[in-house]
N, C-alpha and C. Protein backbone atom coordinates (compact mmCIF):
# COMPACT_ATOMS: atom_id res chain seq x y z
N UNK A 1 39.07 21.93 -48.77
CA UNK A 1 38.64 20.83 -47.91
C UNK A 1 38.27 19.64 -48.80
N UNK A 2 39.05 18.31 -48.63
CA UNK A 2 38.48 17.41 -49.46
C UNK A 2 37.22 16.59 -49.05
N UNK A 3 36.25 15.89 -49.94
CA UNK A 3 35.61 15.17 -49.82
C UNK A 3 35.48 14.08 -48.03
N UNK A 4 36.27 13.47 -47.86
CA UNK A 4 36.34 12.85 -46.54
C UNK A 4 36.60 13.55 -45.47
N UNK A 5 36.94 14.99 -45.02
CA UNK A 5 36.79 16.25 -44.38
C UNK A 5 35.42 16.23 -44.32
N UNK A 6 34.68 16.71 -45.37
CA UNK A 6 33.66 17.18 -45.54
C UNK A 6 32.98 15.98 -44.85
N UNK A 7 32.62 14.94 -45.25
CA UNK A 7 31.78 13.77 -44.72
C UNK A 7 31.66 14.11 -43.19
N UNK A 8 33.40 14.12 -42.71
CA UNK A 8 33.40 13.10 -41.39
C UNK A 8 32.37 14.78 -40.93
N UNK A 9 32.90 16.09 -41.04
CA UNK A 9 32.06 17.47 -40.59
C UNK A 9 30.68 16.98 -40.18
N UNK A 10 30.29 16.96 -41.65
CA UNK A 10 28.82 16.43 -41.65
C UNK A 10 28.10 15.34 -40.39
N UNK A 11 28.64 14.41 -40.43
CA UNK A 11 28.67 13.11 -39.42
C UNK A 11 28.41 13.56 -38.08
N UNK A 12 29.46 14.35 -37.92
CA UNK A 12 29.54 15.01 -36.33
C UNK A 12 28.66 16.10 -36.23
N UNK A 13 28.09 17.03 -37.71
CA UNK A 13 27.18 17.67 -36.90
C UNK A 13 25.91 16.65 -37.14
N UNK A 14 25.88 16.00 -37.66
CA UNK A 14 24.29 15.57 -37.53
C UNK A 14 23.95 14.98 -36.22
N UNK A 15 25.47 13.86 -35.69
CA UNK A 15 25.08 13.36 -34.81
C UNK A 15 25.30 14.79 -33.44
N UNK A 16 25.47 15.68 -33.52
CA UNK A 16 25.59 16.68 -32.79
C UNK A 16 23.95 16.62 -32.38
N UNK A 17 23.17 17.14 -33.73
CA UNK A 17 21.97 17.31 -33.58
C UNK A 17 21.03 16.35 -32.86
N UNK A 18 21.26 15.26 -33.41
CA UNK A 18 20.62 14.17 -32.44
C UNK A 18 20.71 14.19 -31.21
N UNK A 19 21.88 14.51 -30.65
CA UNK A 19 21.34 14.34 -28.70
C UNK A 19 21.31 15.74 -28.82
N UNK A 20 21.62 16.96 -29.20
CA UNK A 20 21.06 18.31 -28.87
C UNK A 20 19.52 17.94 -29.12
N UNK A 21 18.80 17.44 -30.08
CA UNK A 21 17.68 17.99 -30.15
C UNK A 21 16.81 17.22 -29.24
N UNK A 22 17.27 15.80 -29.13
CA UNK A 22 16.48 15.13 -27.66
C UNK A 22 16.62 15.80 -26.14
N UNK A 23 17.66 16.84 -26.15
CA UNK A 23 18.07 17.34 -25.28
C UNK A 23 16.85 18.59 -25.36
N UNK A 24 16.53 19.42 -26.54
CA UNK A 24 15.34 20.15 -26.39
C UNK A 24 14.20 19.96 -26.00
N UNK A 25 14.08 18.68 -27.37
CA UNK A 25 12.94 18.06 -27.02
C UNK A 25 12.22 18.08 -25.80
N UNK A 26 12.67 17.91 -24.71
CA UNK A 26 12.47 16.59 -23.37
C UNK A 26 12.68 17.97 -22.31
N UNK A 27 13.71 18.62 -22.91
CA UNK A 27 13.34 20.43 -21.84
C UNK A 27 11.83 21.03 -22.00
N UNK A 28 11.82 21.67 -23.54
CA UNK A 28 10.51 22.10 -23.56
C UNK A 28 9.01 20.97 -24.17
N UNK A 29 9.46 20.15 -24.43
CA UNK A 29 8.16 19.47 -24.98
C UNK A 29 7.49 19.93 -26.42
N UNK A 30 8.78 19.89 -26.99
CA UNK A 30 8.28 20.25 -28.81
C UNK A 30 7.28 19.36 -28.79
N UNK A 31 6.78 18.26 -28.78
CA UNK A 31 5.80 17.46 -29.24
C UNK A 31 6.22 16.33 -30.38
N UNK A 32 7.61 15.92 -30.14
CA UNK A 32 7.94 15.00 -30.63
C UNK A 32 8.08 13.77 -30.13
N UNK A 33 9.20 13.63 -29.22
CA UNK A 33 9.03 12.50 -28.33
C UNK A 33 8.29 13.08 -27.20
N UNK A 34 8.41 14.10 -26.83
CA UNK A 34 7.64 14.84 -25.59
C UNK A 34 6.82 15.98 -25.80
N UNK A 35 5.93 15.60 -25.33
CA UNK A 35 4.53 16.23 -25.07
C UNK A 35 4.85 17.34 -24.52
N UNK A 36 4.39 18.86 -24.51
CA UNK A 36 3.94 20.21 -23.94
C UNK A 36 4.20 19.97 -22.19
N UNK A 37 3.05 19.01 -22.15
CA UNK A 37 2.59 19.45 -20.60
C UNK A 37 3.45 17.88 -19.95
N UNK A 38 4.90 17.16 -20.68
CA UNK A 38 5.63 16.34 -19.92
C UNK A 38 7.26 16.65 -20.41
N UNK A 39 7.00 18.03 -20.27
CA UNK A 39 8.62 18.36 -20.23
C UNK A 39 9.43 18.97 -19.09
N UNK A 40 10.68 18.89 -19.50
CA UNK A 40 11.07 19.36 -17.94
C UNK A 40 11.31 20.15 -17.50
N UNK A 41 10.94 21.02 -18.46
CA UNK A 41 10.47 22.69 -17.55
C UNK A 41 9.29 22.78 -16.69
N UNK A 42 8.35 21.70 -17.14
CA UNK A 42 6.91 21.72 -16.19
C UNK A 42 6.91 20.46 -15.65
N UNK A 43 8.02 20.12 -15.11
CA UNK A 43 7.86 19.30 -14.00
C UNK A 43 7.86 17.63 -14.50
N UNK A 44 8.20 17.69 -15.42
CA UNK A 44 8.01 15.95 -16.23
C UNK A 44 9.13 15.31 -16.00
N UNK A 45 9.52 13.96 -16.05
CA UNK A 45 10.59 13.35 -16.11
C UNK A 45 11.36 12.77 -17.25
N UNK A 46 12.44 13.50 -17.62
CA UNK A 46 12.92 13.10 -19.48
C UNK A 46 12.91 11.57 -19.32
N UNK A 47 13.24 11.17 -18.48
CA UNK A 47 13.65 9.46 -18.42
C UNK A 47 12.36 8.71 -18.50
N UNK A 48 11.54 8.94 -17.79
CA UNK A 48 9.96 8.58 -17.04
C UNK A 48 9.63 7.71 -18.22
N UNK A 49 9.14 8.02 -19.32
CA UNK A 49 8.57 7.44 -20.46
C UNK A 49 9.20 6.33 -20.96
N UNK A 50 10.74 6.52 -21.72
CA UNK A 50 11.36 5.21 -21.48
C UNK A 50 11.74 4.07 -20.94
N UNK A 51 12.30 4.81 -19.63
CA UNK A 51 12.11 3.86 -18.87
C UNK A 51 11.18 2.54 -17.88
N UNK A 52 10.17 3.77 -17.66
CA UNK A 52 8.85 3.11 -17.53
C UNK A 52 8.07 2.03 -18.51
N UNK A 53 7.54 2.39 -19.48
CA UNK A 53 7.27 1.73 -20.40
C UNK A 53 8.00 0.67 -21.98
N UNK A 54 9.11 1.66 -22.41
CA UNK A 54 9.93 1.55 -23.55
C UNK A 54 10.42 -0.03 -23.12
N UNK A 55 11.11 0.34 -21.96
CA UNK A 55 11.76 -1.19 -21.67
C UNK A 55 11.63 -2.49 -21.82
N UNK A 56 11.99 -3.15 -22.40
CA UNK A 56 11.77 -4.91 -22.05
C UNK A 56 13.17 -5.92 -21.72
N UNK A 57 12.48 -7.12 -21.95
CA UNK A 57 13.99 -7.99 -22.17
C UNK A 57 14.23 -8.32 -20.89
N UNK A 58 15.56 -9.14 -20.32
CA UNK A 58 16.07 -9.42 -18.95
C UNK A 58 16.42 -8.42 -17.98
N UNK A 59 16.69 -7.12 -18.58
CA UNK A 59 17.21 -5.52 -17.87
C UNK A 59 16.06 -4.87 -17.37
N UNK A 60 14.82 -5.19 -18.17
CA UNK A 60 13.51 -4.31 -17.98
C UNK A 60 13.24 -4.07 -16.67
N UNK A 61 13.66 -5.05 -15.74
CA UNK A 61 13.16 -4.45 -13.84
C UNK A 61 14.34 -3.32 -13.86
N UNK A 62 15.80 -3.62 -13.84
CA UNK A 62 16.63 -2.90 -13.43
C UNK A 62 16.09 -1.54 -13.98
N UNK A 63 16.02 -1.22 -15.09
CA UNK A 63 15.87 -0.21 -15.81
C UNK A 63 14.51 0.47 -15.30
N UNK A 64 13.51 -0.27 -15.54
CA UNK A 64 12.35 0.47 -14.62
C UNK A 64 12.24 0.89 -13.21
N UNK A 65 13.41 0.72 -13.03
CA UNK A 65 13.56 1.10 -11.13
C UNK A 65 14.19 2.71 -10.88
N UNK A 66 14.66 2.77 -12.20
CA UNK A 66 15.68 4.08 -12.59
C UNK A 66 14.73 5.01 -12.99
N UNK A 67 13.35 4.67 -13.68
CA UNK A 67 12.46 5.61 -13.93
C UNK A 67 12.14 6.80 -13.16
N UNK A 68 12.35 8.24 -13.60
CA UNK A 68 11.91 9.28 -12.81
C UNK A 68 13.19 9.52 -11.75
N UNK A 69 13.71 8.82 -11.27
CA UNK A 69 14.83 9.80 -10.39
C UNK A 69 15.26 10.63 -10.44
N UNK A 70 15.05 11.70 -9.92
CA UNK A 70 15.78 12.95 -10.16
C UNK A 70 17.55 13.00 -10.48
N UNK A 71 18.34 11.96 -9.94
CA UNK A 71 19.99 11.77 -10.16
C UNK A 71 19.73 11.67 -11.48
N UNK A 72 18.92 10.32 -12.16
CA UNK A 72 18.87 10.02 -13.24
C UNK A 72 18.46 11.19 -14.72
N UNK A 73 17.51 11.39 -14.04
CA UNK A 73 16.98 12.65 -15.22
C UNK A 73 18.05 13.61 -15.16
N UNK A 74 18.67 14.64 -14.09
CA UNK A 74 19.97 15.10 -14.28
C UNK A 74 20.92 14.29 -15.39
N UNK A 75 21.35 13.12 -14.95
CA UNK A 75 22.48 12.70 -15.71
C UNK A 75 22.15 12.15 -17.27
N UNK A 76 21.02 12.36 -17.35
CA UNK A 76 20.86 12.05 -18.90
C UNK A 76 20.82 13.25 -19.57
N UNK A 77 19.96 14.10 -19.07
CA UNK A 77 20.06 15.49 -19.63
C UNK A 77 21.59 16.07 -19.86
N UNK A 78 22.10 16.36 -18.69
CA UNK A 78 23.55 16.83 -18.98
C UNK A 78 24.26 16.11 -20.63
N UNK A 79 23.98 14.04 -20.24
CA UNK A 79 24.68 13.59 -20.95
C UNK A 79 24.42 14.10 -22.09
N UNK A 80 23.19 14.16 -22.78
CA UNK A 80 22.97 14.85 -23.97
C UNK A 80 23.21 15.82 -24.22
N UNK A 81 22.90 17.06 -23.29
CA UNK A 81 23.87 18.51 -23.54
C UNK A 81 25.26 18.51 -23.74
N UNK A 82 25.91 17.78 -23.01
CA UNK A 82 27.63 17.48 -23.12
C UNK A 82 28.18 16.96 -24.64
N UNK A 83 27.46 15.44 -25.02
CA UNK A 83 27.66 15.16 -26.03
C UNK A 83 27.46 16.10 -27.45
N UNK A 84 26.15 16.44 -27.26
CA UNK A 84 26.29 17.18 -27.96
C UNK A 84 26.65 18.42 -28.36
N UNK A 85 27.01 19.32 -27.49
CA UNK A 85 27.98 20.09 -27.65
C UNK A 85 29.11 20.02 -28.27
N UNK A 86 29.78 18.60 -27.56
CA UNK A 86 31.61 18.44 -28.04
C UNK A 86 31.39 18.33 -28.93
N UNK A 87 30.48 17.34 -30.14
CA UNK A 87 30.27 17.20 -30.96
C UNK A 87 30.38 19.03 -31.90
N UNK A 88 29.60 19.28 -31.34
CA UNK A 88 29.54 20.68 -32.18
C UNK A 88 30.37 21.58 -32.62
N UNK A 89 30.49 21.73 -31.09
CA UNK A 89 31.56 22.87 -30.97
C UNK A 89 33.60 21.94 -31.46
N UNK A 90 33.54 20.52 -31.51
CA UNK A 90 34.58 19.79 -32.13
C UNK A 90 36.23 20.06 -30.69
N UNK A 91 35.08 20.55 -29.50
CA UNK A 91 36.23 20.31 -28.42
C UNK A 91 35.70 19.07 -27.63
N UNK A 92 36.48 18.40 -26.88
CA UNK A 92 36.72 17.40 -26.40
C UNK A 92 35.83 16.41 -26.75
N UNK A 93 35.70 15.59 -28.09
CA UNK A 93 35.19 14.74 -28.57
C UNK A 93 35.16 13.82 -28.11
N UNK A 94 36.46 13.18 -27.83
CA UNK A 94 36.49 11.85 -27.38
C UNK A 94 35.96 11.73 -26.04
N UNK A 95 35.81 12.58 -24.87
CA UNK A 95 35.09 12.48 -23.93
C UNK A 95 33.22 12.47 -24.32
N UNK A 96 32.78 13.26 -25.34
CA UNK A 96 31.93 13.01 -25.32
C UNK A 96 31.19 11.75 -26.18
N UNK A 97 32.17 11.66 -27.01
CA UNK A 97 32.18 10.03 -27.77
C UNK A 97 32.19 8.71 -26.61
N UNK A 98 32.60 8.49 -25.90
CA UNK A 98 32.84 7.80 -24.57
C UNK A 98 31.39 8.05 -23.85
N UNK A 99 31.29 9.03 -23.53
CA UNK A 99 29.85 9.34 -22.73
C UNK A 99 28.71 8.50 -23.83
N UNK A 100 28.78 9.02 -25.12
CA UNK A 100 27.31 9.12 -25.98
C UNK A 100 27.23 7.68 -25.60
N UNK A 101 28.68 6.89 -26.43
CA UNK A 101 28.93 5.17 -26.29
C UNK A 101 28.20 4.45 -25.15
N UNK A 102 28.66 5.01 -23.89
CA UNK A 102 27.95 4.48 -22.12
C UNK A 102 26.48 4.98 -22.56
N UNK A 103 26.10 5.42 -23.20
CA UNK A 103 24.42 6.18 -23.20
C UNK A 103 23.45 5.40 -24.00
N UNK A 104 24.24 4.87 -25.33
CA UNK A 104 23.81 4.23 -26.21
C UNK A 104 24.00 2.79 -26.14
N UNK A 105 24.72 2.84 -25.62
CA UNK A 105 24.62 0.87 -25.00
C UNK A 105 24.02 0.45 -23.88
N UNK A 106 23.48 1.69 -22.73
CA UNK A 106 22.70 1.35 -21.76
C UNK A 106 21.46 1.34 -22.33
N UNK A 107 21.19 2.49 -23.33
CA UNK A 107 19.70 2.36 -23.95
C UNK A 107 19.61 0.96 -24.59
N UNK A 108 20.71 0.43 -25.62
CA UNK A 108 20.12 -0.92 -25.86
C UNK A 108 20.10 -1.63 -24.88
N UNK A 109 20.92 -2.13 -24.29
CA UNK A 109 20.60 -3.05 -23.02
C UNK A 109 18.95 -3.00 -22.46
N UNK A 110 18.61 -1.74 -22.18
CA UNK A 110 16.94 -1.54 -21.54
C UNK A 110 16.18 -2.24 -22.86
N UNK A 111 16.83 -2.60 -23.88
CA UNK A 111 15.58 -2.86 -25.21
C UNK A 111 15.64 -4.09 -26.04
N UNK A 112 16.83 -4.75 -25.14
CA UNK A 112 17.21 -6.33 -25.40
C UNK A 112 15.91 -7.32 -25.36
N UNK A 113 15.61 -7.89 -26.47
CA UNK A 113 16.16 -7.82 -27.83
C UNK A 113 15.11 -6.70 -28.50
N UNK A 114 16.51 -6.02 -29.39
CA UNK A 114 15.66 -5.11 -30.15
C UNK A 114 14.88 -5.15 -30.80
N UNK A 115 14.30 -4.82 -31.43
CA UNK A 115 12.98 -5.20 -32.14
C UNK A 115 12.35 -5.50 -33.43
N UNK A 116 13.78 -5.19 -34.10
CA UNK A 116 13.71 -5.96 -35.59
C UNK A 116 15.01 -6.24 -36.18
N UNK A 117 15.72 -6.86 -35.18
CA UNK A 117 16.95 -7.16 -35.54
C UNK A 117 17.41 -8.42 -33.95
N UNK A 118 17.64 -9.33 -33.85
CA UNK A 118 18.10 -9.88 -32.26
C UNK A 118 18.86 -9.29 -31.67
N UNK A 119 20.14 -8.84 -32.71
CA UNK A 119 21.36 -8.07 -31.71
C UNK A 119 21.15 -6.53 -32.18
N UNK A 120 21.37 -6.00 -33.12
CA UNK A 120 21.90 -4.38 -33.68
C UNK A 120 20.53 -3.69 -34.36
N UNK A 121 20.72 -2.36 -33.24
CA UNK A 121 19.84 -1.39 -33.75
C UNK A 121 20.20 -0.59 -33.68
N UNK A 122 19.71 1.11 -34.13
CA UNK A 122 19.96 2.09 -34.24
C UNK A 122 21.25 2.51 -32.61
N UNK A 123 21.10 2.06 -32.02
CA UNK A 123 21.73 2.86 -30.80
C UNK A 123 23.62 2.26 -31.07
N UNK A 124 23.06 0.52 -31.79
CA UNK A 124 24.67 0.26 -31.63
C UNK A 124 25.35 0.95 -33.30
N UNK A 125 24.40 1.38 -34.19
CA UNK A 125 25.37 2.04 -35.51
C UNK A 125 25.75 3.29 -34.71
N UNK A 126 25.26 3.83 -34.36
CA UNK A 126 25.36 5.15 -33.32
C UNK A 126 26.49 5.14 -32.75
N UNK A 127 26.44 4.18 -31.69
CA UNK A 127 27.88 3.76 -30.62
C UNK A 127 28.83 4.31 -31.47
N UNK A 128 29.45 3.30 -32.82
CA UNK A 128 29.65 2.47 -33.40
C UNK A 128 30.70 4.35 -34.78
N UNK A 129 29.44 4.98 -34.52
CA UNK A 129 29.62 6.28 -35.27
C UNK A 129 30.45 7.73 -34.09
N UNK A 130 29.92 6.80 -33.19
CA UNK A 130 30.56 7.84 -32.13
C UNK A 130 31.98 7.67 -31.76
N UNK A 131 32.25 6.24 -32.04
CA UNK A 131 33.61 5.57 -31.76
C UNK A 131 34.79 6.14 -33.14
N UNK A 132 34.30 6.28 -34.51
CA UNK A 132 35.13 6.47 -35.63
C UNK A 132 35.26 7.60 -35.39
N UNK A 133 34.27 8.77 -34.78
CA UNK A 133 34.80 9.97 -34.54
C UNK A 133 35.39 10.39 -33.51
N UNK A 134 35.64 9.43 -32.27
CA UNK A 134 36.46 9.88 -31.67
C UNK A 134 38.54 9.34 -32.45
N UNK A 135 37.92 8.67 -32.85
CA UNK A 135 39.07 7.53 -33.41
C UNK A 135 39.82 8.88 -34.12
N UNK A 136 39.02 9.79 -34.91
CA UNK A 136 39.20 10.49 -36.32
C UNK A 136 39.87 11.85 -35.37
N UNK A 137 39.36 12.29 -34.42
CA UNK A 137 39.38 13.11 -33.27
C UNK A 137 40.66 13.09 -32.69
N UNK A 138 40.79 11.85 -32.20
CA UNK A 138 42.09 11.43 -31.32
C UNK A 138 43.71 11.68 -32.25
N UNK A 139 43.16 11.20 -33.80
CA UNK A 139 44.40 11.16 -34.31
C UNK A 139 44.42 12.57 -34.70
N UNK A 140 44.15 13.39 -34.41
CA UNK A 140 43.78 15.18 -34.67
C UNK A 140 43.04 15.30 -36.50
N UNK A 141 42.70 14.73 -36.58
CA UNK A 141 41.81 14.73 -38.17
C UNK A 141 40.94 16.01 -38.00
């Protein structure tokens, strides 16, 4: 396996890990971004916190209106289980590269302007990382 094999591996599992582990996180309440007694095994809302509070910028009503919905908390959870899976398991990437992309550009949008940069933060290198691996994916790499 050469060197740029190895990288792109790496890449995809880390970013694997990233929405798997927000995906734990926010189930049981490791105590990272989520607290014990606000996870969603005991009744908490994964979205609730971000959305509620995290938000600012011109989107901040839209986005705080989405807080806590049960559709919503479903579809983020899944999204993160999905993504990160394909990621993992290295089947259907580009669907979940597409998903992470819609996930990570709605989160910036809720955080316009980011907060130590006007335009680019962590969510758009992300996008941005999710896009070369589907790119890398698509051409069967």
């Amino acid at each position: 396996m050469n060197i740029q094999k190895i990288v792109f591996l790496k890449l995809r599992f880390v970013m694997a890990f990233i929405f798997l582990w927000a995906f734990i996180d926010k189930v049981f309440g490791l105590g990272f971004a989520t607290k014990s007694e606000n996870a969603w095994i005991n009744g908490g809302s994964p979205t609730m916190g971000f959305l509620k509070f995290g938000t600012h910028g011109p989107f901040a009503d839209f986005f705080k209106s989405l807080a806590g919905m049960p559709v919503v908390d479903w579809l983020f959870m899944l999204g993160l289980l999905f993504i990160g899976l394909t990621l993992l398991v290295n089947r259907f990437v580009v669907w979940g590269a597409v998903a992470g992309i819609v996930m990570l550009v709605l989160m910036w949008l809720a955080l316009l302007p980011p907060e130590n940069n006007p335009i680019v933060d962590e969510h758009i290198v992300y996008a941005l990382v999710l896009a070369v691996l589907a790119v890398r994916s698509r051409r069967g790499e």
